[in-house]
PDB file of N, CA and C in Angstrom:
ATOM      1  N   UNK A   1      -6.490 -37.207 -68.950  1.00  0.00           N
ATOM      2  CA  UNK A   1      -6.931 -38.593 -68.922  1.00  0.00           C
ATOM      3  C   UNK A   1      -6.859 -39.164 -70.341  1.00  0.00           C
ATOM      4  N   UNK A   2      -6.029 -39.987 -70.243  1.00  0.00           N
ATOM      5  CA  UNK A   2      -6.392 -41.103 -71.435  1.00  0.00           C
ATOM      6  C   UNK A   2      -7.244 -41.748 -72.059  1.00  0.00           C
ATOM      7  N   UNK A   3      -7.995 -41.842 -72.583  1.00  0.00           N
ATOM      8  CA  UNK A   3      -9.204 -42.490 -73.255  1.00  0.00           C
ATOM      9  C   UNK A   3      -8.727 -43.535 -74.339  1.00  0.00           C
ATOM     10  N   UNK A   4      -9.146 -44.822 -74.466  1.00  0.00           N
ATOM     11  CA  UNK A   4      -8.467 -45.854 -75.421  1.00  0.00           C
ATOM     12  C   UNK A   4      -9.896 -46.811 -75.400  1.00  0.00           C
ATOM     13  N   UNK A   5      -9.686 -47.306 -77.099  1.00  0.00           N
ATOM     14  CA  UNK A   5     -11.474 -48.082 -77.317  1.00  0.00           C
ATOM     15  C   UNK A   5     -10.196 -48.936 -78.128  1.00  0.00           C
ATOM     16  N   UNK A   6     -10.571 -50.523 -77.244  1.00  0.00           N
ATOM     17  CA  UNK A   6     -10.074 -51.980 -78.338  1.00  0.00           C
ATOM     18  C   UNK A   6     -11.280 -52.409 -79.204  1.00  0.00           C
ATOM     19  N   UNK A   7     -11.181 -52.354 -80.327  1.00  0.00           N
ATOM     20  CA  UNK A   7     -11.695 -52.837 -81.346  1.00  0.00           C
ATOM     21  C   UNK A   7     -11.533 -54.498 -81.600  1.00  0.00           C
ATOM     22  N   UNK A   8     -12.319 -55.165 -82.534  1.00  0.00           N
ATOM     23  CA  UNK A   8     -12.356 -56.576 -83.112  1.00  0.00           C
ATOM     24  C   UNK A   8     -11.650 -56.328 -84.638  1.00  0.00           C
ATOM     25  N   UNK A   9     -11.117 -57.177 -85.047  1.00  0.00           N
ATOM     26  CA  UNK A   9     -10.866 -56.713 -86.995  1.00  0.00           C
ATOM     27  C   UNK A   9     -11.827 -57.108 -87.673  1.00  0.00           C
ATOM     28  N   UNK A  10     -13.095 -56.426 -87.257  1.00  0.00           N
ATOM     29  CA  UNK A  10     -13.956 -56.516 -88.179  1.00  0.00           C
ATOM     30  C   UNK A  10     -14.666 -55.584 -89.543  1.00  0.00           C
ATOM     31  N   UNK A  11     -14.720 -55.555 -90.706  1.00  0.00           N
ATOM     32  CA  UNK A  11     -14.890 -54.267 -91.345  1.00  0.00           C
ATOM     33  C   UNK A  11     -15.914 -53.235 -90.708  1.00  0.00           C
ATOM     34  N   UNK A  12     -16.994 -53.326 -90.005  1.00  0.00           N
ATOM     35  CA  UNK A  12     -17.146 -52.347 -89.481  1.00  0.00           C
ATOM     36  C   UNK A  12     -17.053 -51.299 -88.755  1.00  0.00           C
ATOM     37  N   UNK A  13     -15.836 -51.462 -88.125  1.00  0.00           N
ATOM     38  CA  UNK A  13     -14.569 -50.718 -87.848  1.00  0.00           C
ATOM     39  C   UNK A  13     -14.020 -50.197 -88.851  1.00  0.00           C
ATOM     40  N   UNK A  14     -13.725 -49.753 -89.965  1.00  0.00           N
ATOM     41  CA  UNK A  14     -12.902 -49.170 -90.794  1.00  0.00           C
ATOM     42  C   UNK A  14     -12.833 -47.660 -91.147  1.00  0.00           C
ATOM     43  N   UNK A  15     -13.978 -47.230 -90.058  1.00  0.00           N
ATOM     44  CA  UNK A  15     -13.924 -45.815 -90.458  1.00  0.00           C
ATOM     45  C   UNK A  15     -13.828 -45.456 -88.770  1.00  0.00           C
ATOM     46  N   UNK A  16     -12.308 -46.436 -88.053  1.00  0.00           N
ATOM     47  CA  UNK A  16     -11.823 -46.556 -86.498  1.00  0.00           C
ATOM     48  C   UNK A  16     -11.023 -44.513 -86.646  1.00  0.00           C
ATOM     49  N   UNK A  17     -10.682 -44.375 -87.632  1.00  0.00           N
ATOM     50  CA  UNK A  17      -9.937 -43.006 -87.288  1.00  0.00           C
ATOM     51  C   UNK A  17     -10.852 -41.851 -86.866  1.00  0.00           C
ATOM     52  N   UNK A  18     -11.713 -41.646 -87.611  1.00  0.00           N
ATOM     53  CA  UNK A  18     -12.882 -40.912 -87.410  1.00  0.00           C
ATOM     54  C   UNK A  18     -13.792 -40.731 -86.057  1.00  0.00           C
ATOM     55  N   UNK A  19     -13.690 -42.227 -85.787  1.00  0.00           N
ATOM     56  CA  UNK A  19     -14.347 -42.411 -84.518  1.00  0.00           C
ATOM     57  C   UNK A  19     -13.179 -41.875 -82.995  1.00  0.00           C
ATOM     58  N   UNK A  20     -11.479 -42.516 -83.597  1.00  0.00           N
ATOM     59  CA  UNK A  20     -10.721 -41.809 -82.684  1.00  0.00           C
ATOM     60  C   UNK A  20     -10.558 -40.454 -82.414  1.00  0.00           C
ATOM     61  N   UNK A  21     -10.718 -40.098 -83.648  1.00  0.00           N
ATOM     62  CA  UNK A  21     -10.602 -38.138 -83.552  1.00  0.00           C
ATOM     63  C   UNK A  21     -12.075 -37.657 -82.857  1.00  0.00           C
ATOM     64  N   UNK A  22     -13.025 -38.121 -83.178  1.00  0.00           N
ATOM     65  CA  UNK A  22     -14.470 -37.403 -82.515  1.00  0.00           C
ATOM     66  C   UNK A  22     -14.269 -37.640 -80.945  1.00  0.00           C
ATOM     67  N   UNK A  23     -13.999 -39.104 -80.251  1.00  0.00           N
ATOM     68  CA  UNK A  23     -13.751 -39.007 -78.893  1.00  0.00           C
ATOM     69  C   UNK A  23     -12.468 -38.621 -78.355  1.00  0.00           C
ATOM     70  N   UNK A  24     -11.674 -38.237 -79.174  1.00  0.00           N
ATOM     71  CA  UNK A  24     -10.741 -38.329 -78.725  1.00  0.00           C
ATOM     72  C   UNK A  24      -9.874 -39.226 -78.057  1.00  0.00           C
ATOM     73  N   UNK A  25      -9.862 -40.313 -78.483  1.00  0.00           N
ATOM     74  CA  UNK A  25      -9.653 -41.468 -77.866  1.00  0.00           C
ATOM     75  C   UNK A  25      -8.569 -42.206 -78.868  1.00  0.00           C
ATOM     76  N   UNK A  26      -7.252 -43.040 -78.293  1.00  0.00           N
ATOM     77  CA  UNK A  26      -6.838 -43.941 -79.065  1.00  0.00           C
ATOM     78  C   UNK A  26      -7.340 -44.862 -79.248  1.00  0.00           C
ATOM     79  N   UNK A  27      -7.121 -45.847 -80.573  1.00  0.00           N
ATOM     80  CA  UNK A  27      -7.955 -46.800 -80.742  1.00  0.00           C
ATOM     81  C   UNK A  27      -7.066 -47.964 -81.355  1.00  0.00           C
ATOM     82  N   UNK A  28      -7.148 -49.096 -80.345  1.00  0.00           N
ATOM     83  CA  UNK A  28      -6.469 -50.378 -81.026  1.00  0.00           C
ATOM     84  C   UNK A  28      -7.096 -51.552 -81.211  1.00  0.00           C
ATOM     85  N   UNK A  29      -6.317 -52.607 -81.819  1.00  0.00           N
ATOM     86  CA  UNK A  29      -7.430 -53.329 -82.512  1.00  0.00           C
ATOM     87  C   UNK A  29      -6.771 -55.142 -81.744  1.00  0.00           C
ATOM     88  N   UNK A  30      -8.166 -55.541 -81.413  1.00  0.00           N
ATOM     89  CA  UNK A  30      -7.593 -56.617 -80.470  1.00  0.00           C
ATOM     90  C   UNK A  30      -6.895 -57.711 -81.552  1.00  0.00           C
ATOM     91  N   UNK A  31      -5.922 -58.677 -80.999  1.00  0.00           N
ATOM     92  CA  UNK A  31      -5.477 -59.713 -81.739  1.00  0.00           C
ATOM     93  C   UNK A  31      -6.926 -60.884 -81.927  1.00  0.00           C
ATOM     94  N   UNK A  32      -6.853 -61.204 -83.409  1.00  0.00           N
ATOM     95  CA  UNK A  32      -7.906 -62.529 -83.750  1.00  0.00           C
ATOM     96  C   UNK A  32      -7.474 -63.487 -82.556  1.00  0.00           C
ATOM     97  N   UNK A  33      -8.653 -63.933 -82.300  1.00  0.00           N
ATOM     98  CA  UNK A  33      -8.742 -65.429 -81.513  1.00  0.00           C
ATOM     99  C   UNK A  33      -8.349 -64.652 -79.714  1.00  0.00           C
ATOM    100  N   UNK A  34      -8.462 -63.963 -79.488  1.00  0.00           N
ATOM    101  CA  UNK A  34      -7.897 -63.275 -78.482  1.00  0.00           C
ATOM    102  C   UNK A  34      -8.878 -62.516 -77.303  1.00  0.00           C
ATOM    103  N   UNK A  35     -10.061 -63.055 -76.824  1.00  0.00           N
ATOM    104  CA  UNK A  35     -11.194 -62.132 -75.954  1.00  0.00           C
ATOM    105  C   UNK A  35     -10.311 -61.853 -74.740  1.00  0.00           C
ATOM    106  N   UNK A  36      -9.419 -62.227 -74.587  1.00  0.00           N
ATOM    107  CA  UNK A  36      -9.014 -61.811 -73.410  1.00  0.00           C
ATOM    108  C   UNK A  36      -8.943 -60.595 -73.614  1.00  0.00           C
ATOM    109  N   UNK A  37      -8.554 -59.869 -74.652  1.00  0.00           N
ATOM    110  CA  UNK A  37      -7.816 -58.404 -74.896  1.00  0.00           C
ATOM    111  C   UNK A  37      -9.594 -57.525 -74.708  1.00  0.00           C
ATOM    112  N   UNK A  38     -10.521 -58.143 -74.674  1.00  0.00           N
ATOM    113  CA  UNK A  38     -11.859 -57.581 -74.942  1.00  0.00           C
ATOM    114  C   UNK A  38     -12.758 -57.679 -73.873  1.00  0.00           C
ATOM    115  N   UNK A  39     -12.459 -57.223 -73.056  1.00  0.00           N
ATOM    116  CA  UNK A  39     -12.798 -58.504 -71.565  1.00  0.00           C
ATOM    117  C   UNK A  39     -14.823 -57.733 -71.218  1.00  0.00           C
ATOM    118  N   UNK A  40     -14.618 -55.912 -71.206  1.00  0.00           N
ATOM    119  CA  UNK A  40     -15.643 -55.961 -71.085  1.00  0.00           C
ATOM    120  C   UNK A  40     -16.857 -55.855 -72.323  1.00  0.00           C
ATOM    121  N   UNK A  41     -16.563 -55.916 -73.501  1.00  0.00           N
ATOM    122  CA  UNK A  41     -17.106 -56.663 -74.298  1.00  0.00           C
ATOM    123  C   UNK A  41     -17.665 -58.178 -74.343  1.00  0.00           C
ATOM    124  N   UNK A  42     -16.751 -58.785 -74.018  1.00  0.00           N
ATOM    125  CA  UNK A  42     -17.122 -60.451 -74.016  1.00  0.00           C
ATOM    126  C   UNK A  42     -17.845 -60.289 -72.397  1.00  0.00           C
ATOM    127  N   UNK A  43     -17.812 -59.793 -71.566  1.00  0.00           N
ATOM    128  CA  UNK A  43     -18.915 -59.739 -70.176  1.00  0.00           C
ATOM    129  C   UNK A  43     -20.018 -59.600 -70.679  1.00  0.00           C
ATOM    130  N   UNK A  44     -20.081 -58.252 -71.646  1.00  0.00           N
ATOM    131  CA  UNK A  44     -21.631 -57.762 -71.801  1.00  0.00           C
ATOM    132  C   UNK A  44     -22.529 -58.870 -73.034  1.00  0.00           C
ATOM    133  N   UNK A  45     -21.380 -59.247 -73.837  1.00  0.00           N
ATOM    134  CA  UNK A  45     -22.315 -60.288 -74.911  1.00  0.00           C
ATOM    135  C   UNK A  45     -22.521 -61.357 -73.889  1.00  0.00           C
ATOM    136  N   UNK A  46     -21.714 -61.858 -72.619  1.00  0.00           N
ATOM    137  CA  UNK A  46     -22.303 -62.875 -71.483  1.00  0.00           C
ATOM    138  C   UNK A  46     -24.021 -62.549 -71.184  1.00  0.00           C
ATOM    139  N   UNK A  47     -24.110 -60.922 -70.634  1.00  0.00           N
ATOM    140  CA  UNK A  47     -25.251 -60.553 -70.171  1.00  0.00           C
ATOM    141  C   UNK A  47     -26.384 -60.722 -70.815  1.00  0.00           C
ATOM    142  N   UNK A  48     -26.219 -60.223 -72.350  1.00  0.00           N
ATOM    143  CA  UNK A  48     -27.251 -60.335 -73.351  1.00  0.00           C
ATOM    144  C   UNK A  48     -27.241 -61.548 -73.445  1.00  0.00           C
ATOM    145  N   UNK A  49     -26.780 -62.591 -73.667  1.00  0.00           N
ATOM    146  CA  UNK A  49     -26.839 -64.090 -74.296  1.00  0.00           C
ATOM    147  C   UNK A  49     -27.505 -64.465 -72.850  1.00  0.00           C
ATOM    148  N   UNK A  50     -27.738 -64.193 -71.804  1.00  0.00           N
ATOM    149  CA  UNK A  50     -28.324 -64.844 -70.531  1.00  0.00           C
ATOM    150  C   UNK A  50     -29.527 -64.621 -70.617  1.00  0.00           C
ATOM    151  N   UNK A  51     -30.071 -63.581 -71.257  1.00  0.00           N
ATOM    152  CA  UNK A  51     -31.622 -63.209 -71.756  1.00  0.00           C
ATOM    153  C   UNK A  51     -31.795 -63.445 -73.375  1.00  0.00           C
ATOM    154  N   UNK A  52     -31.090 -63.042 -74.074  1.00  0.00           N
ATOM    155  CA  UNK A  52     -31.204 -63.086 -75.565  1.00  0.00           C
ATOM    156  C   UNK A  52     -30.441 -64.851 -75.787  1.00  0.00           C
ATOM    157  N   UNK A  53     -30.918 -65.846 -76.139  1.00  0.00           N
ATOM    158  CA  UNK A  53     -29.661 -67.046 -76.654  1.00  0.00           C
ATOM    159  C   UNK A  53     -29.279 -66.440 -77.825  1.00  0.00           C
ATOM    160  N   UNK A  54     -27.974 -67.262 -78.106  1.00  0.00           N
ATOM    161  CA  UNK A  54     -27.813 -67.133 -79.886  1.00  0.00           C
ATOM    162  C   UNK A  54     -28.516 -68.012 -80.835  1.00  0.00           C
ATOM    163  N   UNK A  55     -28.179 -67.012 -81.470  1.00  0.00           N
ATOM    164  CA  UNK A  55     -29.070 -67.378 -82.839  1.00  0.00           C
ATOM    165  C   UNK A  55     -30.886 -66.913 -83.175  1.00  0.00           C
ATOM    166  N   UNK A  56     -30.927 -65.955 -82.065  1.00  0.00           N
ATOM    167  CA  UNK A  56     -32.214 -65.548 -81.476  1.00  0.00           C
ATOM    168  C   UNK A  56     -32.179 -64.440 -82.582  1.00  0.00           C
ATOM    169  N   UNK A  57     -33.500 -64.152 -83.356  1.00  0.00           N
ATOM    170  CA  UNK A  57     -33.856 -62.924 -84.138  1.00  0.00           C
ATOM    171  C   UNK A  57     -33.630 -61.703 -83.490  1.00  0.00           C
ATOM    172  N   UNK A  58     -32.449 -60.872 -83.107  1.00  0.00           N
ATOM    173  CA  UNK A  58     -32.507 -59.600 -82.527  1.00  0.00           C
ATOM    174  C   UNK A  58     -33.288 -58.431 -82.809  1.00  0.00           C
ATOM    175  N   UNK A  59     -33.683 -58.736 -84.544  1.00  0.00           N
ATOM    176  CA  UNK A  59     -34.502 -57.848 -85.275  1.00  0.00           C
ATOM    177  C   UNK A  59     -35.696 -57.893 -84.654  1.00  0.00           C
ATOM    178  N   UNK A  60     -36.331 -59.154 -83.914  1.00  0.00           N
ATOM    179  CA  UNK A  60     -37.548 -58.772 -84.048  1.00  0.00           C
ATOM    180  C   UNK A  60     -37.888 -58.601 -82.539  1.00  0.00           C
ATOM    181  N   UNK A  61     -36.855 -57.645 -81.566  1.00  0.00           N
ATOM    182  CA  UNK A  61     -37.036 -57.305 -80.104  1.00  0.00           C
ATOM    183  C   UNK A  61     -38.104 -55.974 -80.486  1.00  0.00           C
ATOM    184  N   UNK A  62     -38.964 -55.878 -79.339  1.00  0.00           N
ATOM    185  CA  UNK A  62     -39.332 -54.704 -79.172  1.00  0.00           C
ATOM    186  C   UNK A  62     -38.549 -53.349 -78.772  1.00  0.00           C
ATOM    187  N   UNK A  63     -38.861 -52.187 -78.842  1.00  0.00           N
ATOM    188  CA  UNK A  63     -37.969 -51.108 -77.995  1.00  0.00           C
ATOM    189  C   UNK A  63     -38.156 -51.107 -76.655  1.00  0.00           C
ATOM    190  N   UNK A  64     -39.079 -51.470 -75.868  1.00  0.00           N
ATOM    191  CA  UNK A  64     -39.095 -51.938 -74.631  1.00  0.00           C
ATOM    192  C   UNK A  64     -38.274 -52.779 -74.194  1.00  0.00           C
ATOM    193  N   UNK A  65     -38.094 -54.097 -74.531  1.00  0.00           N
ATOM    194  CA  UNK A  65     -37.338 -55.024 -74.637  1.00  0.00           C
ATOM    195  C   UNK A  65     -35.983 -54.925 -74.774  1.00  0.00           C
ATOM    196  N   UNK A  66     -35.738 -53.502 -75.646  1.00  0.00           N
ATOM    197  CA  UNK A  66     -34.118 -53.164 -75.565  1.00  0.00           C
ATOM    198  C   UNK A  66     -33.316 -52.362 -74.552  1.00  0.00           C
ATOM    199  N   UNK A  67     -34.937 -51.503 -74.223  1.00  0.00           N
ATOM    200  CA  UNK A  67     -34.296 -50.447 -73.254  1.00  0.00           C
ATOM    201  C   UNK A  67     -34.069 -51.077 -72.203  1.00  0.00           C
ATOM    202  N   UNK A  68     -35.019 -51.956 -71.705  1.00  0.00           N
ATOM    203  CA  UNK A  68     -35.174 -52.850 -70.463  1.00  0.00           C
ATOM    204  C   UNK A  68     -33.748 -53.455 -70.326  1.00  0.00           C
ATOM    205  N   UNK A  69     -33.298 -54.473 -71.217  1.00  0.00           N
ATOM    206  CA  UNK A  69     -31.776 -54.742 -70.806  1.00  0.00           C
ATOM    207  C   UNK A  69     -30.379 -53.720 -71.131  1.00  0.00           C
ATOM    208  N   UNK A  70     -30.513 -52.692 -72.021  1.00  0.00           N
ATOM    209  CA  UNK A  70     -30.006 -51.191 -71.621  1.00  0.00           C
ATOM    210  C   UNK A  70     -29.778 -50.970 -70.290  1.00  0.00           C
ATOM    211  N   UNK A  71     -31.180 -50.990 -69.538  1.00  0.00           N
ATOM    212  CA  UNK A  71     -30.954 -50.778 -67.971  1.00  0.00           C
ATOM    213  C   UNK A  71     -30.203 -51.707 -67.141  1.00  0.00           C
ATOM    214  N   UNK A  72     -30.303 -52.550 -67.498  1.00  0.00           N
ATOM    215  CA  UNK A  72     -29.757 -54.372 -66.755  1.00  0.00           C
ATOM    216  C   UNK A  72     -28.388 -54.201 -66.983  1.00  0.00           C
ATOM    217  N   UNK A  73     -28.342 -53.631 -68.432  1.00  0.00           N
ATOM    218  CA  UNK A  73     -26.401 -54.071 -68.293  1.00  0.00           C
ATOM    219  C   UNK A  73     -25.568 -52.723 -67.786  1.00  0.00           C
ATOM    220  N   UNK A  74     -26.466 -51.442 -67.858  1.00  0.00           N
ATOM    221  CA  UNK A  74     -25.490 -50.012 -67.145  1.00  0.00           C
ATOM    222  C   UNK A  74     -25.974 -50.043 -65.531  1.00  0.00           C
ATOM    223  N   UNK A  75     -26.643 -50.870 -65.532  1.00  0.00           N
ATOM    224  CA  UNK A  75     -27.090 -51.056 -63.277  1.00  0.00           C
ATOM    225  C   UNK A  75     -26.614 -51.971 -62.476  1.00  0.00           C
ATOM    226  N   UNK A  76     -26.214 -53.340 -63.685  1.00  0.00           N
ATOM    227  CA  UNK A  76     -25.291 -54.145 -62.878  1.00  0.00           C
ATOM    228  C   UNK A  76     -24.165 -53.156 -62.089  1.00  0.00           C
ATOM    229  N   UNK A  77     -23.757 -53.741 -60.966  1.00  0.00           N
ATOM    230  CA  UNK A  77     -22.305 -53.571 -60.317  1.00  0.00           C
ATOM    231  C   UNK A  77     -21.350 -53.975 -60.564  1.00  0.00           C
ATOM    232  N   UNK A  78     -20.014 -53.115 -61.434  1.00  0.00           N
ATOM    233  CA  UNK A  78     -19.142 -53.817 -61.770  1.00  0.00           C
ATOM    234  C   UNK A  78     -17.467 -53.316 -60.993  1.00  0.00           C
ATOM    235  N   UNK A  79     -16.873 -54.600 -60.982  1.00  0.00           N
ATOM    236  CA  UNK A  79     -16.010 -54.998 -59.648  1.00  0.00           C
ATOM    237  C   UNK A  79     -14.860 -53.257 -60.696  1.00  0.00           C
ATOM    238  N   UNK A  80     -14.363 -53.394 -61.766  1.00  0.00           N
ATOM    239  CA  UNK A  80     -13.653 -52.643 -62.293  1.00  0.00           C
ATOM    240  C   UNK A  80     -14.258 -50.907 -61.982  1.00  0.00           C
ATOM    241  N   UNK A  81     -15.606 -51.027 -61.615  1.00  0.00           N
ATOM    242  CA  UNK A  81     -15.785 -49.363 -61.370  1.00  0.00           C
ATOM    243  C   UNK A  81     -15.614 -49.429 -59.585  1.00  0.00           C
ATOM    244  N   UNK A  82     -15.572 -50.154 -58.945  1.00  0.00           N
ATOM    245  CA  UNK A  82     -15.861 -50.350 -57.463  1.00  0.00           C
ATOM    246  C   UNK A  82     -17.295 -50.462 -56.875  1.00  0.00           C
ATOM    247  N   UNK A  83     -18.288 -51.178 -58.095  1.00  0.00           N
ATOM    248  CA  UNK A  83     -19.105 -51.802 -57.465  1.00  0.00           C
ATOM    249  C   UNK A  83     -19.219 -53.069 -56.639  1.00  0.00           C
TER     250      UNK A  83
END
């Protein structure tokens, strides 16, 4: 099985090789201006921004508060696994 993680070009990505060799995974990097290439990324910042708005202090969530939508976004049903 193939394993592949699309990245953003953002510098916190820059240590992307490291991370490819530990999962074993290829790793490419989406085109700027481009979410299409990022699709379930841009879903899940949908999910959080439906409870969290932007521009909202993320720093100052509780750990309850994180785990709680932790659960919300790995329990949704999603059409790509055959939920």
């Amino acid at each position: 099985m193939i394993c592949t993680i699309t990245l953003d070009n953002g510098g916190e990505f820059a240590a992307h090789k490291k991370v490819s060799e530990a999962l074993n995974a290829e790793v490419f990097f989406a085109k700027p201006y481009a979410s299409y290439q990022r699709g379930t990324n841009e879903n899940t910042h949908g999910i959080i921004r439906r409870i969290w708005p932007k521009k909202m202090a993320l720093g100052d969530l509780t750990e309850a508060e994180i785990r709680e939508t932790e659960w919300l976004i790995n329990t949704i049903p999603r059409k790509v696994l055959g939920g």
